[in-house]
Structures are given as structure tokens and as C-alpha cells.
N, C-alpha and C. Protein backbone atom coordinates (compact mmCIF):
# COMPACT_ATOMS: atom_id res chain seq x y z
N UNK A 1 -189.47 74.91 53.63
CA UNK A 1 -188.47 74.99 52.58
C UNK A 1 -188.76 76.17 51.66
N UNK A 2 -189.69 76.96 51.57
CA UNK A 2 -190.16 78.10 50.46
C UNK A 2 -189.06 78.98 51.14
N UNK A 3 -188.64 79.86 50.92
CA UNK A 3 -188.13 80.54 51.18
C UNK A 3 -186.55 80.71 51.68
N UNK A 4 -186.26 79.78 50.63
CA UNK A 4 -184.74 79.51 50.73
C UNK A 4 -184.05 80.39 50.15
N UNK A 5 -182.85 81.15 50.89
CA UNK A 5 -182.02 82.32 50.19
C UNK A 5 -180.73 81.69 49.30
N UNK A 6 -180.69 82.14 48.07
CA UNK A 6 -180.18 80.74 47.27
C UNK A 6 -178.31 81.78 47.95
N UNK A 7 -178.55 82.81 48.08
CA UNK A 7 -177.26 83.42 47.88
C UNK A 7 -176.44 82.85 49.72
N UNK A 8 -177.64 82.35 50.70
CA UNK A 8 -176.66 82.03 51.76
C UNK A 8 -176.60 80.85 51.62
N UNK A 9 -177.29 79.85 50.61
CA UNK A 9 -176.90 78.61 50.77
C UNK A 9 -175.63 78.43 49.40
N UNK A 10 -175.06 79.02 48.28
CA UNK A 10 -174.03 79.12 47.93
C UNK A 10 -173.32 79.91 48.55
N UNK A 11 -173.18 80.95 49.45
CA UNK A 11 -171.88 81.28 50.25
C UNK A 11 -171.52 80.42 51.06
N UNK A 12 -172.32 78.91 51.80
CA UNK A 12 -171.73 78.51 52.90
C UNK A 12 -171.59 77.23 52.38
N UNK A 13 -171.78 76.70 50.84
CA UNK A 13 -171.19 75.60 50.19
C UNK A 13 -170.38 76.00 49.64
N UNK A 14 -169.78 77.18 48.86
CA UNK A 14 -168.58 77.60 48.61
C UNK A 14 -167.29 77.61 49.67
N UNK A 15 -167.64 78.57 50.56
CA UNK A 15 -166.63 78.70 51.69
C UNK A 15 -166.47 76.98 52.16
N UNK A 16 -168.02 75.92 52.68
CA UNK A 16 -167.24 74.59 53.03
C UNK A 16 -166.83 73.95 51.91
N UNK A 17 -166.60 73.96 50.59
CA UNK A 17 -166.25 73.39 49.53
C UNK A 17 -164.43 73.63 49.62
N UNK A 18 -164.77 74.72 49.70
CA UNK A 18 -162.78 76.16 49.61
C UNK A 18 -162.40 74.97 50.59
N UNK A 19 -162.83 75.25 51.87
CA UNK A 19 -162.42 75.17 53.12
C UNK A 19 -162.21 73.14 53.34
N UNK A 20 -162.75 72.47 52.86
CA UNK A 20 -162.63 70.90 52.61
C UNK A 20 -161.05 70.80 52.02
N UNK A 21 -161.32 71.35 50.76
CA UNK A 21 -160.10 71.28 49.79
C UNK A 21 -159.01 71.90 50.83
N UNK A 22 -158.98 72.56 51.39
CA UNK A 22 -157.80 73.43 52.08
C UNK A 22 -156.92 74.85 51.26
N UNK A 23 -158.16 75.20 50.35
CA UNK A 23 -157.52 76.40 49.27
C UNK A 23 -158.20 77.71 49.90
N UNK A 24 -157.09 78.37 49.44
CA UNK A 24 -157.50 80.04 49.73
C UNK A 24 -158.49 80.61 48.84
N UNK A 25 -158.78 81.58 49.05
CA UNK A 25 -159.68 82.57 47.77
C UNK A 25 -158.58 82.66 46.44
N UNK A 26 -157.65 83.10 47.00
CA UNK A 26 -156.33 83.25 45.56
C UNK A 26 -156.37 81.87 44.83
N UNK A 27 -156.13 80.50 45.59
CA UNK A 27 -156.23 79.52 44.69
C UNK A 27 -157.37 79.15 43.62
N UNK A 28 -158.72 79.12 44.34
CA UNK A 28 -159.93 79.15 43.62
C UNK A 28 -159.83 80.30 42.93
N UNK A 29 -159.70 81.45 42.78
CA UNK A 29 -159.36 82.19 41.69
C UNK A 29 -158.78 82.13 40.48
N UNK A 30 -157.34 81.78 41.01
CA UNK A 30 -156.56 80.66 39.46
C UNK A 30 -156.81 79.47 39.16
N UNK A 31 -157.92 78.88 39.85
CA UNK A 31 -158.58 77.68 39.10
C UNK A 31 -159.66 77.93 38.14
N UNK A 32 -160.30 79.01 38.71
CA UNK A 32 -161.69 79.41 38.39
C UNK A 32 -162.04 80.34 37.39
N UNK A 33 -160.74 81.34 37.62
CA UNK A 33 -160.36 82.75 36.71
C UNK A 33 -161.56 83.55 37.25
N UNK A 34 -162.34 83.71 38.17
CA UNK A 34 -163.08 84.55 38.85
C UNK A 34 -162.24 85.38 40.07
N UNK A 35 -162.34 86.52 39.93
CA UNK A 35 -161.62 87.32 41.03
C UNK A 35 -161.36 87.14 42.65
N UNK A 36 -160.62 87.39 43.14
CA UNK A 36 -160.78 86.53 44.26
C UNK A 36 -161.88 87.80 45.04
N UNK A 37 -162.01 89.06 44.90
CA UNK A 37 -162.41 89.75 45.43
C UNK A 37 -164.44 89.19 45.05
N UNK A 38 -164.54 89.17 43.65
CA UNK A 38 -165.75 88.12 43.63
C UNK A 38 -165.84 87.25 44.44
N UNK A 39 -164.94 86.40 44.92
CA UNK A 39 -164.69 85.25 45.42
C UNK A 39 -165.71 85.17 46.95
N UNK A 40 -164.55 86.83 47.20
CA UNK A 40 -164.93 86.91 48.69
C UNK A 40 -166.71 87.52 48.61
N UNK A 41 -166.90 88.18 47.73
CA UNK A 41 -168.57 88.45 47.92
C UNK A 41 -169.37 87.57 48.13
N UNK A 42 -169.15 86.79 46.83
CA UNK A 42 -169.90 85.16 47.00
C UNK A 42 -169.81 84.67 48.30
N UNK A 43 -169.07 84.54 48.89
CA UNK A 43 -168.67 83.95 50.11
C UNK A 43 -169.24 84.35 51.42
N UNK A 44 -169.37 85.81 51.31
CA UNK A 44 -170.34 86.55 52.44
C UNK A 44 -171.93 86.82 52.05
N UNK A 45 -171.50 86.14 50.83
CA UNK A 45 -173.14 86.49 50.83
C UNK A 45 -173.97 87.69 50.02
N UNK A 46 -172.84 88.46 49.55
CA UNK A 46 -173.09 90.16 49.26
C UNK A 46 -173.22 90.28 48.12
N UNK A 47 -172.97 89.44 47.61
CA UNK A 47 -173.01 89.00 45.52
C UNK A 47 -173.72 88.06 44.79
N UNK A 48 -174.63 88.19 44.33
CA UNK A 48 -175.48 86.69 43.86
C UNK A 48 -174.79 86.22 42.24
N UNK A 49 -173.86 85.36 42.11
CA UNK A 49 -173.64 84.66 40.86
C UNK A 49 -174.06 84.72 39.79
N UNK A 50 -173.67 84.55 39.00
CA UNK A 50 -174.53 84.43 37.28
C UNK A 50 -174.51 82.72 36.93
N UNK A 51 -174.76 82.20 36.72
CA UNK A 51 -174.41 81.07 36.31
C UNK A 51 -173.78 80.91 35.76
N UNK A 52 -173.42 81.48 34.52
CA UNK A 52 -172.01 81.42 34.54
C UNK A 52 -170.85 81.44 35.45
N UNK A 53 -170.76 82.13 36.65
CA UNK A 53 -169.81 82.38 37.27
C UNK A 53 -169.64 81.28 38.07
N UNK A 54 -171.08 80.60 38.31
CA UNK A 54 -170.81 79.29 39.63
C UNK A 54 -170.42 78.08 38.28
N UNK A 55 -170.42 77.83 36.85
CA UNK A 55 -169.81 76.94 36.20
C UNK A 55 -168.47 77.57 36.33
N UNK A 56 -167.96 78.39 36.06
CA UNK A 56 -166.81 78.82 36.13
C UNK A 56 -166.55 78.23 37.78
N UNK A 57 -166.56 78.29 38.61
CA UNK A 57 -166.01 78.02 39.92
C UNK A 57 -165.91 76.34 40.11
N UNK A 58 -167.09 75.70 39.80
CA UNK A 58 -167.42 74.60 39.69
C UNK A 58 -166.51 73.77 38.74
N UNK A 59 -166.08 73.98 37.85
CA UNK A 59 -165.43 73.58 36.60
C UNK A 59 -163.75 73.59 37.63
N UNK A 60 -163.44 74.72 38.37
CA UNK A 60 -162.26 75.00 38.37
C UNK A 60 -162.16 74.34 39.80
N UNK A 61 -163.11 73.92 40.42
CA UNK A 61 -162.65 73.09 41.60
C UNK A 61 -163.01 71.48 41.43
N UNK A 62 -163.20 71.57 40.50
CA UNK A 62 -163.60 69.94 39.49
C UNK A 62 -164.95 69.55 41.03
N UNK A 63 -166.21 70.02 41.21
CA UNK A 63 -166.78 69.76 42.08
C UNK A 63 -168.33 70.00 40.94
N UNK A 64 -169.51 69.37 41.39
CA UNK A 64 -170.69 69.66 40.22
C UNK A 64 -171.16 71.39 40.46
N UNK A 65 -172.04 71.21 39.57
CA UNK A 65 -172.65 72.99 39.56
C UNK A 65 -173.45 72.55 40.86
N UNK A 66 -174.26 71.18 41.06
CA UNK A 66 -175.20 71.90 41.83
C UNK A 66 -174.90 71.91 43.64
N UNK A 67 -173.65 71.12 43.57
CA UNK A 67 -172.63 71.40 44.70
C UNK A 67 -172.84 72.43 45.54
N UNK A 68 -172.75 73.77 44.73
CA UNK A 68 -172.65 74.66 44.85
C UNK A 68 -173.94 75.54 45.44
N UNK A 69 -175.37 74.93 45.28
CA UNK A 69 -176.89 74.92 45.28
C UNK A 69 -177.53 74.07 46.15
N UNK A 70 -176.47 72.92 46.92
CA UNK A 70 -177.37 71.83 47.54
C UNK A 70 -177.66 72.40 48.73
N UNK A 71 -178.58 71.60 49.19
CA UNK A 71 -179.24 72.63 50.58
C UNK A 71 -180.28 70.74 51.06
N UNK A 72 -180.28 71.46 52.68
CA UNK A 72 -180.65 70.30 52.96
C UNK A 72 -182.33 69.49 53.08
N UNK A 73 -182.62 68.48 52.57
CA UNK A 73 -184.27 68.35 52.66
C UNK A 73 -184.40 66.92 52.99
N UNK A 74 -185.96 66.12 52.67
CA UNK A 74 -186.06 65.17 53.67
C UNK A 74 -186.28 63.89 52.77
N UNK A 75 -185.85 62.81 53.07
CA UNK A 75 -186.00 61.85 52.05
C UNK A 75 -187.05 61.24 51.03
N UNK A 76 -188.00 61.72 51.40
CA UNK A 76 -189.44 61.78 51.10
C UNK A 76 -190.07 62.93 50.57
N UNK A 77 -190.17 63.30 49.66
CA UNK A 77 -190.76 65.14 49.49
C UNK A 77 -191.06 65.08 47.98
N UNK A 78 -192.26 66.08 48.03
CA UNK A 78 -192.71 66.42 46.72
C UNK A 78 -191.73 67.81 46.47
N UNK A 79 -190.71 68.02 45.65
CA UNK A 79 -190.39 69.23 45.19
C UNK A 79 -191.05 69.94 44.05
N UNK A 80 -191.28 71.46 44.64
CA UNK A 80 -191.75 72.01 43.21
C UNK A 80 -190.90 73.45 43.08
N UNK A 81 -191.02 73.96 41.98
CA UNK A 81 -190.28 74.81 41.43
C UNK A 81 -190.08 76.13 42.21
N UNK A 82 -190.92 76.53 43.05
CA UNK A 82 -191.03 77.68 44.00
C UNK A 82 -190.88 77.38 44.96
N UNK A 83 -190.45 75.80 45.78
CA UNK A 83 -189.81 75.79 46.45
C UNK A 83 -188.50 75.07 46.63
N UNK A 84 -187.54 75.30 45.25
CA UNK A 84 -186.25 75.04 45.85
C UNK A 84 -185.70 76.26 45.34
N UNK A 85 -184.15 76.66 45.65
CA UNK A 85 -183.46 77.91 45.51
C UNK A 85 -183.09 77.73 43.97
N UNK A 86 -184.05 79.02 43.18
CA UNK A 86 -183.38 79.51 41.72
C UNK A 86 -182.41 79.68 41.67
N UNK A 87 -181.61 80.11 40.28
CA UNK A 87 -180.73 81.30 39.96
C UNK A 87 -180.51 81.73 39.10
N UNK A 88 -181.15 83.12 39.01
CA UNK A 88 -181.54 83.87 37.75
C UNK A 88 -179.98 84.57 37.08
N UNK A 89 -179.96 84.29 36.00
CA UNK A 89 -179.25 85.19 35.32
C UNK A 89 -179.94 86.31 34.24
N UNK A 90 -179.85 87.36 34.89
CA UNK A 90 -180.54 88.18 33.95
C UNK A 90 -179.53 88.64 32.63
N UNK A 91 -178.15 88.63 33.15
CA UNK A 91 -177.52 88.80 31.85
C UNK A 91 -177.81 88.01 30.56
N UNK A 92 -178.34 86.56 30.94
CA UNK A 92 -178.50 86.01 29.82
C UNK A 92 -179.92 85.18 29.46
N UNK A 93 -180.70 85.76 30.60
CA UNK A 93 -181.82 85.38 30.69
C UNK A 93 -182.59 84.37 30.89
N UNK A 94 -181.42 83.18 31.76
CA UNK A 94 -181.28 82.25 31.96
C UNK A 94 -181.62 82.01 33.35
N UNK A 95 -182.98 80.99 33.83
CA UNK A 95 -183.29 80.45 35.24
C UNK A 95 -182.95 79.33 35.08
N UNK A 96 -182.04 78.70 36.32
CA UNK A 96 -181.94 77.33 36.63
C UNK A 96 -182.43 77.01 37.86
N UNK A 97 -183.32 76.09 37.87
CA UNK A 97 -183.81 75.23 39.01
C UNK A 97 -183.04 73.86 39.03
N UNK A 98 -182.05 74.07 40.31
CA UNK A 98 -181.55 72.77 40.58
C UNK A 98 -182.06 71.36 41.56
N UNK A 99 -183.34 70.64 40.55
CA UNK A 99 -184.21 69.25 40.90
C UNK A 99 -183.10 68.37 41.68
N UNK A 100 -182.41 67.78 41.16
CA UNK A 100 -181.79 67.11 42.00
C UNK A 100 -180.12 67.23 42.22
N UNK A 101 -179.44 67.96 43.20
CA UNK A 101 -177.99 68.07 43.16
C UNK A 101 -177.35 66.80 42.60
N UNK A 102 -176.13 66.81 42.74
CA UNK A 102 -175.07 65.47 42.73
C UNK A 102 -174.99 64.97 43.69
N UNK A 103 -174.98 63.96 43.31
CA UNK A 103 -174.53 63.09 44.10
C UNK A 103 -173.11 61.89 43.89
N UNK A 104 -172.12 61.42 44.41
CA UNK A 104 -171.14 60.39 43.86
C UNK A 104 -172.25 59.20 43.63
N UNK A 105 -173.07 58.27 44.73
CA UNK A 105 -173.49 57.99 44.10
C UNK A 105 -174.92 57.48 42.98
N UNK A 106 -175.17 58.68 43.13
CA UNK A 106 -176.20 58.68 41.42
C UNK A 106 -175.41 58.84 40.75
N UNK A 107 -174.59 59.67 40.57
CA UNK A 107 -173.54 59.86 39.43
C UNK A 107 -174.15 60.98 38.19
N UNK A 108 -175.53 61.70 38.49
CA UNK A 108 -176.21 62.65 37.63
C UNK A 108 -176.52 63.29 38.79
N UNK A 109 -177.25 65.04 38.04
CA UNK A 109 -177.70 65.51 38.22
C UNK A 109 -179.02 66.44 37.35
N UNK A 110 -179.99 66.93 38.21
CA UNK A 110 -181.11 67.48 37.21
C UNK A 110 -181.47 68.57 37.23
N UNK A 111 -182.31 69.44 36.32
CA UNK A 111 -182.17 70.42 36.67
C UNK A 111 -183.64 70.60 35.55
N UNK A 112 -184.02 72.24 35.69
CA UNK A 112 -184.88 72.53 35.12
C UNK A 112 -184.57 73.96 34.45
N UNK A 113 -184.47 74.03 32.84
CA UNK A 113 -184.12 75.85 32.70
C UNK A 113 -185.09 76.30 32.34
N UNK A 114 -185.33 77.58 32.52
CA UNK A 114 -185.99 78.11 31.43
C UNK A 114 -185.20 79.39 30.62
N UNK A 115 -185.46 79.76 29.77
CA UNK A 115 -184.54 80.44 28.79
C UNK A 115 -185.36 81.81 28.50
N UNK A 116 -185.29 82.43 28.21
CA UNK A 116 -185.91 83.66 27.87
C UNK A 116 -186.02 83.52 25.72
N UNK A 117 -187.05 84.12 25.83
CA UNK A 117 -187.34 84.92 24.30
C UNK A 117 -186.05 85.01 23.72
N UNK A 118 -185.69 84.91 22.31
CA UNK A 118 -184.29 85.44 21.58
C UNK A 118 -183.26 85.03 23.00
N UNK A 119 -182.38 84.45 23.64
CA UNK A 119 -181.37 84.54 24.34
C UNK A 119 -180.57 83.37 24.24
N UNK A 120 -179.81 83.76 24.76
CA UNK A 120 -178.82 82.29 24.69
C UNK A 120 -177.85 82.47 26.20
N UNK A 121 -177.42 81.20 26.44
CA UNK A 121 -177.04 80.92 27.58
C UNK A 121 -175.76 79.83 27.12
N UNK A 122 -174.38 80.21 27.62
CA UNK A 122 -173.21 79.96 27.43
C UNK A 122 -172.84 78.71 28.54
N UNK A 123 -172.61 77.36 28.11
CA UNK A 123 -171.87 76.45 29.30
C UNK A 123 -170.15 76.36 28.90
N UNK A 124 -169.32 76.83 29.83
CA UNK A 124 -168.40 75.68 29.98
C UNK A 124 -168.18 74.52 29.50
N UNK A 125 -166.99 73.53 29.31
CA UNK A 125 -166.63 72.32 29.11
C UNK A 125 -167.02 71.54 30.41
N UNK A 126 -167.61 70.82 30.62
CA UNK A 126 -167.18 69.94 31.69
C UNK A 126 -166.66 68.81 31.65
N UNK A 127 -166.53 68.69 33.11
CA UNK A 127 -165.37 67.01 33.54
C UNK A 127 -165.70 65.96 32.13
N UNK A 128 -164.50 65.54 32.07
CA UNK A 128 -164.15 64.52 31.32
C UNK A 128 -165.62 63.43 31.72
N UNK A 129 -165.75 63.21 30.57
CA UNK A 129 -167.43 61.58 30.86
C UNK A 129 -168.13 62.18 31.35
N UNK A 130 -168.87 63.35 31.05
CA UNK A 130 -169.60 64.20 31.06
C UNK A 130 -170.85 64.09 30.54
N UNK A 131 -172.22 63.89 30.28
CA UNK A 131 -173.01 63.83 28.94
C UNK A 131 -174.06 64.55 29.61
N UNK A 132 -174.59 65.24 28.71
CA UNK A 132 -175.99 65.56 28.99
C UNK A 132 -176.92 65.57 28.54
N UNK A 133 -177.82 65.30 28.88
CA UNK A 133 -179.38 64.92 27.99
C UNK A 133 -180.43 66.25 28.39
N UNK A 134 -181.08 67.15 26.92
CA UNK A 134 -181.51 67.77 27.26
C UNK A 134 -182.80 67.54 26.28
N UNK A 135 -183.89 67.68 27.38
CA UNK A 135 -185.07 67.08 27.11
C UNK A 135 -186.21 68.23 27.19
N UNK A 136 -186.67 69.27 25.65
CA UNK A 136 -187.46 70.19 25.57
C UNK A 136 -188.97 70.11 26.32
N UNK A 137 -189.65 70.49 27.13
CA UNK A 137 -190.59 71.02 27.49
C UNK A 137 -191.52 71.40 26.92
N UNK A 138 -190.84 72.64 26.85
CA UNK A 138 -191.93 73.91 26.21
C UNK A 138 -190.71 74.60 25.06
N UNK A 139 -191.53 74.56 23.63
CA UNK A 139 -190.81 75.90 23.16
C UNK A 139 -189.73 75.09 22.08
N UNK A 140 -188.69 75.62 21.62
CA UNK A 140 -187.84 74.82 20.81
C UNK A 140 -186.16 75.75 20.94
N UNK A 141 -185.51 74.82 21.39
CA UNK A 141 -183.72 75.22 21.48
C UNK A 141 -182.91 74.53 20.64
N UNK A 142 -182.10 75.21 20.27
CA UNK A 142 -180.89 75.08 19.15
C UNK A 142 -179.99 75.08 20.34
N UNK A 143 -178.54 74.16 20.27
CA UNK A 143 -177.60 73.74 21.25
C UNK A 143 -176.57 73.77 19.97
N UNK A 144 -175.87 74.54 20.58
CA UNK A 144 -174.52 74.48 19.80
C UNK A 144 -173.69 74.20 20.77
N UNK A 145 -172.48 72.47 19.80
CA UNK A 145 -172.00 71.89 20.86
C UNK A 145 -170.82 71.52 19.84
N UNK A 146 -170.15 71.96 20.10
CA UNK A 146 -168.69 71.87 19.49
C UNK A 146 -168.64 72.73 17.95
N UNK A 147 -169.66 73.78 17.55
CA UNK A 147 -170.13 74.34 16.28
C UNK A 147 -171.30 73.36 15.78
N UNK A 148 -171.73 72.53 16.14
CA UNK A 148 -172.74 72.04 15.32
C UNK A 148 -174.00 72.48 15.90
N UNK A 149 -174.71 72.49 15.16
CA UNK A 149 -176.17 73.61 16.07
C UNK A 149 -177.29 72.53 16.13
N UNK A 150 -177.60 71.71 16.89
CA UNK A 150 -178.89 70.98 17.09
C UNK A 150 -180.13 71.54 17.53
N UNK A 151 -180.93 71.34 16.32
CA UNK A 151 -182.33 72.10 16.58
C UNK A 151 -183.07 70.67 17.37
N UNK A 152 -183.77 71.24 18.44
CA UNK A 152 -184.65 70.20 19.56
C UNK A 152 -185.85 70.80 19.39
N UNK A 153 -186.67 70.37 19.21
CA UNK A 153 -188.08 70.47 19.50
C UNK A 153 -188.50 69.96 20.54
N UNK A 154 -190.05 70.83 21.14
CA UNK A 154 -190.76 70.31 21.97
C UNK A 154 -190.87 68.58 21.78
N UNK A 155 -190.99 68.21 23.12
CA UNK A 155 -190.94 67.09 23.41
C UNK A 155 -189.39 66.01 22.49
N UNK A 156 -188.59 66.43 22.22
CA UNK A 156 -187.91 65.90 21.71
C UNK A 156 -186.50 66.11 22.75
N UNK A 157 -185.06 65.52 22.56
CA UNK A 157 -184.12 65.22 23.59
C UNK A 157 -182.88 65.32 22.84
N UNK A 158 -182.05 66.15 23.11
CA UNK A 158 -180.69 65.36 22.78
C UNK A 158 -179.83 65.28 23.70
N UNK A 159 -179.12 64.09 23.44
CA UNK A 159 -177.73 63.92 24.17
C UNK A 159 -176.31 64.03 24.00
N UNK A 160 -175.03 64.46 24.66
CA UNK A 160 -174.07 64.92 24.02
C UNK A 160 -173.14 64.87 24.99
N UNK A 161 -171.65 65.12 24.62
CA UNK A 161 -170.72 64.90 25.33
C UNK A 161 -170.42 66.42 25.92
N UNK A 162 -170.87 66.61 26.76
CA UNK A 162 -170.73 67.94 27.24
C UNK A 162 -168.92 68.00 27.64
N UNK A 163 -167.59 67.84 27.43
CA UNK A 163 -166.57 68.21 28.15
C UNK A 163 -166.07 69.01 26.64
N UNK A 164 -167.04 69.55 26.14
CA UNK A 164 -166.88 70.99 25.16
C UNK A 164 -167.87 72.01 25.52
N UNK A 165 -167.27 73.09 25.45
CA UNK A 165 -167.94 74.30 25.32
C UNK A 165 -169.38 74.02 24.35
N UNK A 166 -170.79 74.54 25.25
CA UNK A 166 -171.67 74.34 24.36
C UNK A 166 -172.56 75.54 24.70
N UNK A 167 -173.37 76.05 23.55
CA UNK A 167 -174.13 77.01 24.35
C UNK A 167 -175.97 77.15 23.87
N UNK A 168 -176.73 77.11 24.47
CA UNK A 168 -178.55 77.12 24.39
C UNK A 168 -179.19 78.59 23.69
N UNK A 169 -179.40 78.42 22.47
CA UNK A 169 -179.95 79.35 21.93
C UNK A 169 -181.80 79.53 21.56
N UNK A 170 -182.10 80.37 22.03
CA UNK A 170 -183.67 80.44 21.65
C UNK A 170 -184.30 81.32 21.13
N UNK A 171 -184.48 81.04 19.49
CA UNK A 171 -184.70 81.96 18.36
C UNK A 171 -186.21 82.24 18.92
N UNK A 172 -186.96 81.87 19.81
CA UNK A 172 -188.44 81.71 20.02
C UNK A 172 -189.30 82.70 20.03
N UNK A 173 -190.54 83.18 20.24
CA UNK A 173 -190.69 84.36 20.89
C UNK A 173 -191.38 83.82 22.22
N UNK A 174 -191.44 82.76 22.99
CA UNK A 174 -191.72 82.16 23.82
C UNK A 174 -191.17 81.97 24.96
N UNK A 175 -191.12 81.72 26.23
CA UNK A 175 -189.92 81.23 27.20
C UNK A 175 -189.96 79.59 26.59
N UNK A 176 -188.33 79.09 26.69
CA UNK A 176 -187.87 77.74 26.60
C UNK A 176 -188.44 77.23 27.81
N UNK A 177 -188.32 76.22 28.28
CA UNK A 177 -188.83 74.97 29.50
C UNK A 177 -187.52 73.81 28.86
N UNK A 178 -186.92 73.96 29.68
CA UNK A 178 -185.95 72.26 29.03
C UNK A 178 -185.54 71.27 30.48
N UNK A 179 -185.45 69.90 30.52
CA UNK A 179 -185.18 69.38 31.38
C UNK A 179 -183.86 69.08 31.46
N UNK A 180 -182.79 69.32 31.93
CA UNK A 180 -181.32 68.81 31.93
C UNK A 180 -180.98 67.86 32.85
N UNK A 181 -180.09 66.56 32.24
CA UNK A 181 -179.58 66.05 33.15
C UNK A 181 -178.10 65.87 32.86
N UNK A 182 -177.48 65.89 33.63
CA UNK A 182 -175.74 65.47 33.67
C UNK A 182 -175.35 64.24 34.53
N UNK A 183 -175.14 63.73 33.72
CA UNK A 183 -174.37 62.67 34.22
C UNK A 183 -173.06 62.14 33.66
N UNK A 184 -172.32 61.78 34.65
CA UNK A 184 -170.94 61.49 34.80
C UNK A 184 -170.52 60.09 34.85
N UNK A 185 -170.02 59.41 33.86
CA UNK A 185 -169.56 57.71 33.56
C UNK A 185 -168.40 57.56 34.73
């Protein structure tokens, strides 16, 4: 499992995601507001995502982020961080490690970020009964979630109705460590 290419295992859950639904690149485009010509990179493989861009896709095919990231492993397994598929956003300095995809039924998903020094990292609204619990690590994040700015400290958690725009700020001079989970009522 080390050496998983995160960009062919989102081109061939995108394309079977498109391809389930029965939508073109043009449709996922006006769901998604991502170009369809993006569309098609992602899709071959030739473009690696921002995270932002796979919430944006994700959001617009009402399907989870890590949908988009799942890849296949064995019922039994120790996972660790270098071996499942990252995805770095350097625009915003944002790594997500996706711990456990979605599932219908768990009804959550987990994940692991880390945040860079001074940066912030922008989410989307998601699906309606949405919540997420984000549980500090290392370091200390401010979450602004509908304008209200929640300062989290190490070892400390908050939870929230994520189907608003919220976004992870880190005044630190440290990398963040935060644990995320989403889950869906």
C-alpha cells in the first residue's frame, strides 16, 4: 500500500463516480463550477486537485470528499500516515490525510490535517446534517464558522454544523495537527 498515486486513484473514482451518475464532464461542471476542461485533467490523471477543488466537486455531486480518495485495503490493517494517499495543497498549505473514507453505513468520515504556519484553509458548506468535530493535536486553530471565530486549543475539540461555509486559520508559528471527523445524521 506505500506508494499509492493519490492522482490515479481520484481520476478513476471521479470518472466511476461521473460515470455511475450517468453525467457528462459539462454536467459536473455546472454542479461543481470547476471547468470541465479541469474536469477532464482530473480525470486522466494530468492534474492533481487542491482540495479545494475536490470539495468543490464533491459538494456538487452531493457524494463525500473522501469518495473521491477511497482506494482499496484489507479489513484488518494498521494504517499510518505515509501509507495512505495525501493531498497537498500548497496554495493553502493545507495536507489532508484521508483515515477513514465514507461510508453509508458509518455515516462519518476521518481524516487527519495538518495546516501550515500563518495559513488558512477554506471549506465549502456541506450536505445538509452535516457536523464536524475537530479535535486539535498539535498547535492551536481558530475555525471560523458562519463569522464566529472559535479559538481550539491543543487537545481541545469543537463541534459544528458544517452545511456553512467555514474556514481553519493558524495564527501559529508551528504546523497545526487536527483530527477531523464528519459525520452525517
Amino acid at each position: 500500500m506505500n506508494n499509492i498515486n493519490i492522482n490515479k486513484v481520484i481520476s478513476e473514482n471521479l470518472r466511476n463516480i461521473r460515470m455511475k451518475m450517468n453525467y457528462s464532464l459539462d454536467r459536473v461542471s455546472e454542479l461543481s463550477g470547476i471547468s470541465k476542461s479541469m474536469l477532464g485533467q482530473i480525470e486522466r490523471g494530468e492534474s492533481t486537485p487542491t482540495v479545494t477543488t475536490l470539495w468543490k466537486i464533491s459538494n456538487g455531486l452531493k457524494v463525500s470528499f473522501s469518495s473521491l480518495m477511497e482506494y482499496a485495503s484489507d479489513d484488518t490493517e494498521i494504517i499510518t500516515q505515509d501509507t495512505i494517499p495525501k493531498l497537498d495543497d500548497t496554495d493553502d498549505g493545507c495536507t489532508i490525510y484521508p483515515f477513514i473514507p465514507y461510508s453509508p453505513e458509518l455515516k462519518f468520515e476521518s481524516y487527519i490535517m495538518d495546516l501550515a504556519p500563518d495559513s488558512s484553509h477554506s471549506s465549502e458548506a456541506h450536505i445538509n446534517a452535516t457536523y464536524e468535530y475537530v479535535y486539535v493535536i498539535n498547535g492551536e486553530l481558530n475555525i471560523d464558522v458562519g463569522g464566529t471565530i472559535h479559538n481550539v486549543k491543543e487537545n481541545q475539540m469543537l463541534k459544528f454544523n458544517a452545511n456553512s461555509a467555514h474556514v481553519y486559520l493558524s495564527h501559529s508559528d508551528k504546523m497545526v495537527k487536527c483530527h477531523i471527523i464528519i459525520a452525517v445524521k
